[in-house]
Protein backbone atom coordinates (compact mmCIF):
# COMPACT_ATOMS: atom_id res chain seq x y z
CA UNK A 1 -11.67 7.28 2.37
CA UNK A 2 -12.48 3.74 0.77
CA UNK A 3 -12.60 3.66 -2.84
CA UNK A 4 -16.16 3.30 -3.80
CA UNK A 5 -17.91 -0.13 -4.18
CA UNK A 6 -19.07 -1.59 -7.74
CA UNK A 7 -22.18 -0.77 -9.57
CA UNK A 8 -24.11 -3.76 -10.19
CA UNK A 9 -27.75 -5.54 -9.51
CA UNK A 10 -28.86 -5.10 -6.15
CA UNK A 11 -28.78 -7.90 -3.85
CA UNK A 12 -32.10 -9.22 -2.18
CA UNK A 13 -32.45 -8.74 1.53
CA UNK A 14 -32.42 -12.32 2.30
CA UNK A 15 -29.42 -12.64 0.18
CA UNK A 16 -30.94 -15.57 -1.28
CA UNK A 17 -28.84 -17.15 -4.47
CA UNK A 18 -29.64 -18.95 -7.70
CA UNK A 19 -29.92 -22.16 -8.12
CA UNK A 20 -27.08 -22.00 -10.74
CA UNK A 21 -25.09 -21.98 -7.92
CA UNK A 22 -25.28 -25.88 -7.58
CA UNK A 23 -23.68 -26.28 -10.44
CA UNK A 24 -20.10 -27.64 -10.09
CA UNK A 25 -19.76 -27.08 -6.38
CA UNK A 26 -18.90 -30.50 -5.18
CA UNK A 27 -15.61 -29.79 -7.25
CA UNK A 28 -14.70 -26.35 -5.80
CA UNK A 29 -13.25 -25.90 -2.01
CA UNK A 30 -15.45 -23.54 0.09
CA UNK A 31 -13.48 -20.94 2.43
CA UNK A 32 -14.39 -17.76 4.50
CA UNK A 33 -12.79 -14.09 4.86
CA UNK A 34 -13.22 -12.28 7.48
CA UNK A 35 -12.39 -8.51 7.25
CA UNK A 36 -12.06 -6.83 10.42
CA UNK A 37 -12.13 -3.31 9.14
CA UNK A 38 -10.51 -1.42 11.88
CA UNK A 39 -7.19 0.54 12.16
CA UNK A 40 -4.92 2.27 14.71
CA UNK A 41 -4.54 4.30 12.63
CA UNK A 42 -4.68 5.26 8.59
CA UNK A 43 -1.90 4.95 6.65
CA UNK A 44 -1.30 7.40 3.77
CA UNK A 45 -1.40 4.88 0.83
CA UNK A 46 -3.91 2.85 1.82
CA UNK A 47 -7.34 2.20 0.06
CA UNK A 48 -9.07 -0.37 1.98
CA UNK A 49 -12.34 -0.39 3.54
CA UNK A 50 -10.79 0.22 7.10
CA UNK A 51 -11.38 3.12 9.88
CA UNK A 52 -10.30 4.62 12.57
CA UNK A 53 -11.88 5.09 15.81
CA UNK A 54 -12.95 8.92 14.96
CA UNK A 55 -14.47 7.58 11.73
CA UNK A 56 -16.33 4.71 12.62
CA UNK A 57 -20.02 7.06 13.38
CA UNK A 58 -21.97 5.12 15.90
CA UNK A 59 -20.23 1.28 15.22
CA UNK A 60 -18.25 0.12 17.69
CA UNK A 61 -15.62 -2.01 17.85
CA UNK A 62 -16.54 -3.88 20.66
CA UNK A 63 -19.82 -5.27 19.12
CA UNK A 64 -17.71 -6.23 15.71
CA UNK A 65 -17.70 -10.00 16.42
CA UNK A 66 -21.32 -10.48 17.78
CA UNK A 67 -22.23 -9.10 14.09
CA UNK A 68 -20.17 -11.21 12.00
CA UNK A 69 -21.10 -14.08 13.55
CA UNK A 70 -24.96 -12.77 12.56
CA UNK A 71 -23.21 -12.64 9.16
CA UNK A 72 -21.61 -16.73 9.23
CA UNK A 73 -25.44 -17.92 10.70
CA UNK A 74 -27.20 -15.96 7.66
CA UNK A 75 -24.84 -17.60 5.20
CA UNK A 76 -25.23 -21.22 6.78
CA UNK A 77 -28.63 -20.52 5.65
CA UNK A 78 -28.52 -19.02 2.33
CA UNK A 79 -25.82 -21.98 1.24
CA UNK A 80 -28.65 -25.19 2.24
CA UNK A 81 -31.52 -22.78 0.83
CA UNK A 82 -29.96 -22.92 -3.01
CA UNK A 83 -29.45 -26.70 -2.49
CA UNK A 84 -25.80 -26.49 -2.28
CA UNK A 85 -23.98 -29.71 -0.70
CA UNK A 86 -22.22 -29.69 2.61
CA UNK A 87 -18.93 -28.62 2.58
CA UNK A 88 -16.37 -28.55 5.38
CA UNK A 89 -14.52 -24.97 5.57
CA UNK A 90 -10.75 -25.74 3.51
CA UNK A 91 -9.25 -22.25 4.32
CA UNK A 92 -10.38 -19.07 6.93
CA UNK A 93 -8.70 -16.07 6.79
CA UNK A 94 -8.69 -12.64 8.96
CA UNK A 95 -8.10 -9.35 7.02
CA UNK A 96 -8.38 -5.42 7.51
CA UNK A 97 -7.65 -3.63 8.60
CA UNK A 98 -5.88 -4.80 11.48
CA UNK A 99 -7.87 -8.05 12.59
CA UNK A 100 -5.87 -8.45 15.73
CA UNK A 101 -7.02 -5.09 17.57
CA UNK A 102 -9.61 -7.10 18.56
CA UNK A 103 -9.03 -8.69 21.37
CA UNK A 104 -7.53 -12.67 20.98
CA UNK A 105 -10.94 -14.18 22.22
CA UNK A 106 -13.23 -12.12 19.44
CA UNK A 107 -11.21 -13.64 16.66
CA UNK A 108 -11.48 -17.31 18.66
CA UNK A 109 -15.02 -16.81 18.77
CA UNK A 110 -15.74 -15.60 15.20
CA UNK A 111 -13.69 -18.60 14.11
CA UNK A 112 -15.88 -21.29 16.36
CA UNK A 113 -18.46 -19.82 14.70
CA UNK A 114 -17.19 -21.06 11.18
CA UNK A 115 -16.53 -24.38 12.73
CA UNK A 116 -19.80 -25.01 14.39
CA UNK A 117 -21.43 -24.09 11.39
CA UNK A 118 -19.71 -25.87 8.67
CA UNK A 119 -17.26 -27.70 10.31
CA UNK A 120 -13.31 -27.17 8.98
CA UNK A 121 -11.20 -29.82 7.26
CA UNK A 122 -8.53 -31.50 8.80
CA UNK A 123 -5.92 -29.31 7.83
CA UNK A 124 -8.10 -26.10 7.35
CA UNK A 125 -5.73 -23.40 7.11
CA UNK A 126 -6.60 -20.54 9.17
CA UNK A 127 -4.37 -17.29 8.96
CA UNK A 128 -4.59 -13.74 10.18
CA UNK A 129 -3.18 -10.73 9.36
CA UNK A 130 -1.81 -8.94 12.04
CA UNK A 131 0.82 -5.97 12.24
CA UNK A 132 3.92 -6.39 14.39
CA UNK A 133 2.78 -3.76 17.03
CA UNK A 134 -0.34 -5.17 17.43
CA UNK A 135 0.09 -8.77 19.16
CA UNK A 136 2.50 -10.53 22.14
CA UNK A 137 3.18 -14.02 22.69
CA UNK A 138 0.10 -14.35 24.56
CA UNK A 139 -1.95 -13.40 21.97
CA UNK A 140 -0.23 -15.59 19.20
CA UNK A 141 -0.41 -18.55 21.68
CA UNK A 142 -4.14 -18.45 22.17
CA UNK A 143 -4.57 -18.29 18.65
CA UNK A 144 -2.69 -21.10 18.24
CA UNK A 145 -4.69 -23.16 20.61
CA UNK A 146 -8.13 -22.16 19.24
CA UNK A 147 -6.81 -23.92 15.74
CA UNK A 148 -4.87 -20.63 13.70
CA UNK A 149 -2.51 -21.80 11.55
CA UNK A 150 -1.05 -18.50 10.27
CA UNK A 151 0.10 -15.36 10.86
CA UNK A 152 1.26 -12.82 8.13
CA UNK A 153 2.69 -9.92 9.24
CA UNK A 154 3.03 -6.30 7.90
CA UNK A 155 6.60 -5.56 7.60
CA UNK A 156 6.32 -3.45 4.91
CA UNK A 157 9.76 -2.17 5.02
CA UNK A 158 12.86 -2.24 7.63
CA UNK A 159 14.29 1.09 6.36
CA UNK A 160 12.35 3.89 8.86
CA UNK A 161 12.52 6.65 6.19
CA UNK A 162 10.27 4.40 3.81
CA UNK A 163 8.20 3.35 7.03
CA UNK A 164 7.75 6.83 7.29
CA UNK A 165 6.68 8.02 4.01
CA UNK A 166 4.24 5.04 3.86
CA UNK A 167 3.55 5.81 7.93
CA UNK A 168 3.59 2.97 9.16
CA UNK A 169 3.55 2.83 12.74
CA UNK A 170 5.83 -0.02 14.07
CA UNK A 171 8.90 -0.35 14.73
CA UNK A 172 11.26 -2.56 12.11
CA UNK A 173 13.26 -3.79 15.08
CA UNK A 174 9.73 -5.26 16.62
CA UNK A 175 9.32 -7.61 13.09
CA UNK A 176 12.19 -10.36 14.94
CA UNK A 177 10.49 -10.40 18.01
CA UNK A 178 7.05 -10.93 16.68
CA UNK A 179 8.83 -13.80 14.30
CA UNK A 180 9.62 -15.38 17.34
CA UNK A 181 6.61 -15.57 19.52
CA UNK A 182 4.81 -16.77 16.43
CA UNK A 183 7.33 -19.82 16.06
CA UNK A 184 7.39 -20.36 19.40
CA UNK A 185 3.66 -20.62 19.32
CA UNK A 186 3.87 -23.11 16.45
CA UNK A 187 2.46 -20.97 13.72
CA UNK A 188 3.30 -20.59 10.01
CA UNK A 189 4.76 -16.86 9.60
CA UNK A 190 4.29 -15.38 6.54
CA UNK A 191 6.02 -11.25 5.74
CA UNK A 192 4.52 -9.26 3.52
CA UNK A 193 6.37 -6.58 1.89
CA UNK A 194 5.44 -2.97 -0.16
CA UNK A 195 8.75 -2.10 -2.70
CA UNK A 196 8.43 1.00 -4.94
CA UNK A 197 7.48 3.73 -2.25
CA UNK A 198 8.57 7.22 -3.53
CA UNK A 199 12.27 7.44 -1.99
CA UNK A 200 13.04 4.22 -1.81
CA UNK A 201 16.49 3.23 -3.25
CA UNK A 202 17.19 -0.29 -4.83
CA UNK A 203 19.63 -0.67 -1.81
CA UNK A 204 16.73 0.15 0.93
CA UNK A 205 14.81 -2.63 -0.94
CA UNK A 206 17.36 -5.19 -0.47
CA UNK A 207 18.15 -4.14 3.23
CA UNK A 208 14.50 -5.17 3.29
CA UNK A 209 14.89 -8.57 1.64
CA UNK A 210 17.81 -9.22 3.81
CA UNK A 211 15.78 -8.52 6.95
CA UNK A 212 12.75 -10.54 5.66
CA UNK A 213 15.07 -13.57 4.73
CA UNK A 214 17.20 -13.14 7.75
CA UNK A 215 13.55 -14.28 9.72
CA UNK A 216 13.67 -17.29 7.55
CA UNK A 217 9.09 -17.19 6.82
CA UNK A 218 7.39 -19.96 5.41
CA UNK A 219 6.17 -17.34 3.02
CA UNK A 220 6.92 -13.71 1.53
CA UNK A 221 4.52 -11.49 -0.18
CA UNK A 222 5.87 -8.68 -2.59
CA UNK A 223 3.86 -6.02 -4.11
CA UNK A 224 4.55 -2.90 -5.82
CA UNK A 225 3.47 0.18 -4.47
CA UNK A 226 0.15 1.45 -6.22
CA UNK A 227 -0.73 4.94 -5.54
CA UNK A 228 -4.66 4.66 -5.41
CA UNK A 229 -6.92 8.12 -6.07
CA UNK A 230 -8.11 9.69 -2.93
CA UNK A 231 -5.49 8.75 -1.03
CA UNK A 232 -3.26 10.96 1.33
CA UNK A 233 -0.15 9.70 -1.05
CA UNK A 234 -2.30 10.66 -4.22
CA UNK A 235 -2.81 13.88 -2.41
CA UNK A 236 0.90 14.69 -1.63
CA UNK A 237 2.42 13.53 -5.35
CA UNK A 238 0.03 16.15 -7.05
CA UNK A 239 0.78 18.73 -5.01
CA UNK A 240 5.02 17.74 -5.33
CA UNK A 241 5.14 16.99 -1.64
CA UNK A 242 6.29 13.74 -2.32
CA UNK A 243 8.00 12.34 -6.12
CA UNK A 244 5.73 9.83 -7.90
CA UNK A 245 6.81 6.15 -7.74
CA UNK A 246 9.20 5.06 -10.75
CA UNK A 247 8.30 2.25 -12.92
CA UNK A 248 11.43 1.16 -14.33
CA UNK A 249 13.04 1.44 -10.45
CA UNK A 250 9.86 -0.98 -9.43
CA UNK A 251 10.57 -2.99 -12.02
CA UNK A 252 14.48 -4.00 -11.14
CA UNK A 253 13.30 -4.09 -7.62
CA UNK A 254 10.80 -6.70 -8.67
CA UNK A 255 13.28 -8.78 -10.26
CA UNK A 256 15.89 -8.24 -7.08
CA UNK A 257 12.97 -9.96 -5.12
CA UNK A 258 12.86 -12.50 -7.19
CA UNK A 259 16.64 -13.42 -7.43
CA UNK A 260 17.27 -12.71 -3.95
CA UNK A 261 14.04 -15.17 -2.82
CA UNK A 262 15.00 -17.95 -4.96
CA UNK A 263 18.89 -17.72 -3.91
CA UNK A 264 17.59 -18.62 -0.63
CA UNK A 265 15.51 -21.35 -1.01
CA UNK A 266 12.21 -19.56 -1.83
CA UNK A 267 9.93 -20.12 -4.98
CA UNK A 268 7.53 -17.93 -6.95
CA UNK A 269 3.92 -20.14 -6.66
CA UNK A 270 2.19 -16.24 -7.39
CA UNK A 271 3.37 -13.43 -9.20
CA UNK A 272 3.67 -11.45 -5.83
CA UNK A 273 4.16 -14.40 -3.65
CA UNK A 274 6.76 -16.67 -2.55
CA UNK A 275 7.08 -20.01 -0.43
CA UNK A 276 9.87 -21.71 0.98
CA UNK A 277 11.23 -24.88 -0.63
CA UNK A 278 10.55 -25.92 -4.35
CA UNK A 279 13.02 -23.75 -6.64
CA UNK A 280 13.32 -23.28 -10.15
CA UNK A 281 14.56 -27.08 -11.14
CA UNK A 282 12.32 -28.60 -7.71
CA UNK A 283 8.48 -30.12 -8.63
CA UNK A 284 5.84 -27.44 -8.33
CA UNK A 285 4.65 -28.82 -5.40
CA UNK A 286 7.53 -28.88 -3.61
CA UNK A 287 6.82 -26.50 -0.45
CA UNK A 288 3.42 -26.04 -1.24
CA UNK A 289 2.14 -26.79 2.29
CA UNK A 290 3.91 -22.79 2.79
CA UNK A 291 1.39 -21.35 0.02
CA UNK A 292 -1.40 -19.55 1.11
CA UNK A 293 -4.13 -21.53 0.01
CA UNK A 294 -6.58 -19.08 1.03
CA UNK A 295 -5.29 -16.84 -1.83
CA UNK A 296 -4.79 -19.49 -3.94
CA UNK A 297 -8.58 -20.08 -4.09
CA UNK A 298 -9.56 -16.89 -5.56
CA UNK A 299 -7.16 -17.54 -7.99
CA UNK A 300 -8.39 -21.10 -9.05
CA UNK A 301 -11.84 -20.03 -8.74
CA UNK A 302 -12.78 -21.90 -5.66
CA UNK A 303 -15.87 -20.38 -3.62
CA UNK A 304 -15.51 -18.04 -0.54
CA UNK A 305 -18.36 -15.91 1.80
CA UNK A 306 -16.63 -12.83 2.60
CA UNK A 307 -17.75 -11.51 5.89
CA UNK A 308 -17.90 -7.55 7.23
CA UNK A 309 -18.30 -4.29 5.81
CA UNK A 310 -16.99 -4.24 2.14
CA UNK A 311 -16.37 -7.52 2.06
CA UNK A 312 -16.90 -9.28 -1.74
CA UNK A 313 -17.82 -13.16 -2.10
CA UNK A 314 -18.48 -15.60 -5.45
CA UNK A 315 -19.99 -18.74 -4.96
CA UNK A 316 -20.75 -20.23 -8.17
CA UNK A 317 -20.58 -17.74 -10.48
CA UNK A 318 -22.36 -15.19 -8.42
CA UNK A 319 -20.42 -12.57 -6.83
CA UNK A 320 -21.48 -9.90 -4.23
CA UNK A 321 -20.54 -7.46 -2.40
CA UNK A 322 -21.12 -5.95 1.29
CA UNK A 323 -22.07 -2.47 2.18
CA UNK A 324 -19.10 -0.17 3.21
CA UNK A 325 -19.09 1.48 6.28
CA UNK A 326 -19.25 -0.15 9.74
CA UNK A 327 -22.31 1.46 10.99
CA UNK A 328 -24.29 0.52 7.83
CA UNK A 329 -23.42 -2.95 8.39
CA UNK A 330 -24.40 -3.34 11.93
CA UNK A 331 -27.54 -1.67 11.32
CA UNK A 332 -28.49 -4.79 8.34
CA UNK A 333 -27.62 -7.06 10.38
CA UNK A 334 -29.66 -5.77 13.49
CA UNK A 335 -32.37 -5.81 10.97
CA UNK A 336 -31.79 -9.63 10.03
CA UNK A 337 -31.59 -8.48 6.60
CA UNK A 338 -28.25 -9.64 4.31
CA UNK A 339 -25.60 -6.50 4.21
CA UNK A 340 -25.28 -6.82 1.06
CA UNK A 341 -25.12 -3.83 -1.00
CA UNK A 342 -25.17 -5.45 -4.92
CA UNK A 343 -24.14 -8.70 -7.16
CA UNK A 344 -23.69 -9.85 -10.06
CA UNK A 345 -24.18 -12.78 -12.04
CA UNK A 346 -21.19 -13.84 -14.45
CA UNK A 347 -21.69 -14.45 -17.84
CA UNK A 348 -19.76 -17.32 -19.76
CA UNK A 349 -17.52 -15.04 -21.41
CA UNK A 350 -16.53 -12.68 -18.30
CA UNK A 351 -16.41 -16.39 -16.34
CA UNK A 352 -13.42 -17.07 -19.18
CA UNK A 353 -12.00 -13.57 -18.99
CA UNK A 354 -11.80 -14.28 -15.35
CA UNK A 355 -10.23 -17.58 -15.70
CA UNK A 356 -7.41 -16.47 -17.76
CA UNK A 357 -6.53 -13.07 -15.93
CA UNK A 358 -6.54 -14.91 -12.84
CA UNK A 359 -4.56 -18.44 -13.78
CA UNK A 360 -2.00 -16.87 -15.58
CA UNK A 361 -0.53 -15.12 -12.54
CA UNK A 362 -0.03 -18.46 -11.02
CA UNK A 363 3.16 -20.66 -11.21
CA UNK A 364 0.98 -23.71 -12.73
CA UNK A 365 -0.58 -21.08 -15.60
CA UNK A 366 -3.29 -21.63 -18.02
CA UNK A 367 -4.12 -24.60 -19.71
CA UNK A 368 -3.48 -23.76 -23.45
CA UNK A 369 -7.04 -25.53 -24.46
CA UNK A 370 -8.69 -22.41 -22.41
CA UNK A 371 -8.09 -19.85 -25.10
CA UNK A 372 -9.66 -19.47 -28.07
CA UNK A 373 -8.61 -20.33 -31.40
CA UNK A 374 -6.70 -16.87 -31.76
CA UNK A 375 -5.70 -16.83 -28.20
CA UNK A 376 -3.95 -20.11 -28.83
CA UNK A 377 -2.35 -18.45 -31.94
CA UNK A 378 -0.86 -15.59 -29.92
CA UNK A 379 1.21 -17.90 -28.04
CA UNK A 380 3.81 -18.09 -30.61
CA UNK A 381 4.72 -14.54 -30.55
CA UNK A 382 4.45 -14.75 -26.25
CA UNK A 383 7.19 -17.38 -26.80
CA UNK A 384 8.97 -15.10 -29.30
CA UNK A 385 8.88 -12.43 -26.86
CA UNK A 386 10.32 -14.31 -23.94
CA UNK A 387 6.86 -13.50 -22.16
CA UNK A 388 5.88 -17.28 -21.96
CA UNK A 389 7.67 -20.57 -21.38
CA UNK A 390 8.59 -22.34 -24.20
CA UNK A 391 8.97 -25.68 -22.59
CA UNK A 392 5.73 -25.24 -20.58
CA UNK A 393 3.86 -24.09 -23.87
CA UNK A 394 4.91 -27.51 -25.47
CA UNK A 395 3.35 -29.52 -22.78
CA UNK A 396 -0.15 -27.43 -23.38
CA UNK A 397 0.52 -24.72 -20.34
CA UNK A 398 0.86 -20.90 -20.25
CA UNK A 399 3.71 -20.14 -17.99
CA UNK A 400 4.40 -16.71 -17.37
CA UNK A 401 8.77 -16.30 -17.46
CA UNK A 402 9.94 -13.68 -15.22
CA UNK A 403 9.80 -11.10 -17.97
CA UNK A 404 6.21 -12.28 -18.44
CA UNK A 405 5.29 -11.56 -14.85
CA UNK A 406 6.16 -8.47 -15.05
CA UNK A 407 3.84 -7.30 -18.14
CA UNK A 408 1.83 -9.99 -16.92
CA UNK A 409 -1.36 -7.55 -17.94
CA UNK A 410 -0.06 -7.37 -21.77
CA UNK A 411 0.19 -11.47 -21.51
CA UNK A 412 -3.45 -11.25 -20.81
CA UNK A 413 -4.42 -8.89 -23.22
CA UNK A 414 -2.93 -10.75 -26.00
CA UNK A 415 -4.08 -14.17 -25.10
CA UNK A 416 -7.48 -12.71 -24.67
CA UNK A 417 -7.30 -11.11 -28.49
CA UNK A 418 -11.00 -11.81 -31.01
């Protein structure tokens, strides 16, 4: 199951927020996530908050939209009761779970719902997840027409034995097929990808790349393979079912990725994501219409309500979380009361904890005045170690090299030294 959510303050039933909130907002975008918690079925490595039919207790997905909808009315309210100004909707995006085994017309009505309420910006990006089993052209098209912009898809993998140990459920030779309805449709396709998975050679990870590239995305995602407690994988590597994942292996993989993406046109704007266009030598912002920009706002510190069971939000400095399970959820919002389960209020010093962990994973870093006097001082050494960019450092930015990315938690540790 799940991992377990935070312990924190408790949250007020009407979800009401401080008037701190106000502070600053004009300046920071406003998005929404969705997560539609619901899978097929559960795949061994997987921690999120999503379930399966036999697991969901008395929710059911067919009343799933109706409630988060409940959910987007209550927050309409809470945001004008602290005072805070109106803000059209910059970025919507549908997670899981699997969003999309809902039917096309719940995820069309959930994102009206945003619209009606706040209204979305001209060029709101609006993305779902979806796995490549799970849609059809149809489906793709009439997101397109109801104003998606996005689609990532779960690859994962083309190699079936690592498919398998991660059990995944599609089929690799479905991911072109899927590519195409989606461009056909006129939407932005982004691939995400999982490298590390116990068995996994370095030549099964660049059969992947190959296939990803091959598809020619707007965008790639690339994360390592974390084996979470409580998980089926957990479960298997301590009893020597399966070997653990190797670090050093994960490591040249990583860097593969990297080489491979930039030989063909792609650029690092994340430390596990990639867009097309830009390049090492290119502007920054060359390609950046291919970023996620969703993701991109948690990692600027923008503000986002996060809608559904286990769903976190921060507007403001306040940050919150939703109860867990389905059931629990529809039975808040039956009540009219907010589902959410605590918060927390951040302090100045976790605000510039925050700030650092999060903007040094990006490809514009950390601006060097950030840190304190002896984070500043640390910077040298960075440099020294080939952990930071020396040019970059000169101008007044932390700029994680590709060494630096991948002890990207030591970087942070060091800048963040007393």
């Amino acid at each position: 199951m799940p991992s377990a959510l935070p312990i924190a303050d408790p949250a007020p039933l009407d979800g009401l927020l401080p008037a701190s909130v106000v502070e600053g907002a004009a300046e920071r975008n406003l998005g929404v996530y969705i997560h539609v918690p619901f899978c097929r079925v559960r795949c061994g490595y997987c921690d999120f908050n999503t379930y399966t039919s036999d697991e969901l207790r008395g929710a059911r997905r067919d009343d799933y939209s109706h409630q988060a909808i409940a959910e987007l009315h209550q927050a309409e309210q809470v945001l004008a009761a602290a005072g805070l100004p109106p803000r059209l909707v910059s970025t919507v995006f549908f997670g899981g779970g699997t969003p999309t085994l809902l039917p096309a017309s719940d995820l069309i009505s959930m994102l009206a719902a945003v619209r009606n309420g706040w209204g979305l910006e001209p060029a709101a990006e609006v993305t779902t997840e979806a796995n490549p089993d799970s849609v059809d052209r149809e489906y793709l098209l009439a997101l397109k027409a109801a104003g998606f912009t996005r689609v990532s898809f779960g690859m994962q993998s083309a190699v079936p034995h690592v498919l398998a140990t991660l059990e995944r459920t599609h089929d690799p030779e479905r991911v072109p097929l899927v590519v195409e309805w989606a461009r056909e449709a006129g939407l932005d396709v982004s691939l995400d990808l999982i490298y590390g998975t116990p068995g996994e050679s370095i030549e099964d990870w660049r059969a992947s790349l190959d296939q990803a590239i091959a598809q020619r995305p707007d965008h790639v995602s690339a994360y390592a393979l974390i084996v979470e407690d409580g998980t089926k994988l957990a479960r298997q590597i301590r009893r020597g079912e399966i070997a653990e994942p190797d670090d050093d292996l994960a490591a040249d993989m990583y860097e593969l990725a990297d080489a491979v993406l930039t030989d063909a046109g792609y650029s690092w704007y994340e430390v596990s994501n990639w867009h097309a266009g830009g390049g090492p030598a290119n502007n920054l912002l060359d390609g950046a219409e291919h970023r996620s920009r969703h993701n991109l706002a948690y990692w600027q510190g923008h503000d986002w309500w996060g809608v559904g069971p286990g769903a976190h939000s921060h507007v403001g400095g306040v940050r919150w979380w939703n109860v867990k399970h389905p059931a629990a959820y529809a039975d808040r919002i039956a009540a009219g009361h907010s589902p959410a389960a605590g918060r927390e209020t951040l302090d100045d010093e976790t605000r510039r904890v925050e700030r650092v962990l999060l903007a040094i994973r990006i490809r514009e870093g950390l601006v060097t005045s950030e840190l304190s006097p002896a984070g500043r001082t640390a910077v040298a050494g960075l440099i020294a170690d080939e952990l930071v960019d020396a040019r970059a450092a000169i101008q007044g930015r932390i700029r994680l090299t590709l060494r630096g990315r991948l002890l990207a938690d030591a970087v942070v540790r060091r800048l963040l030294v007393d």
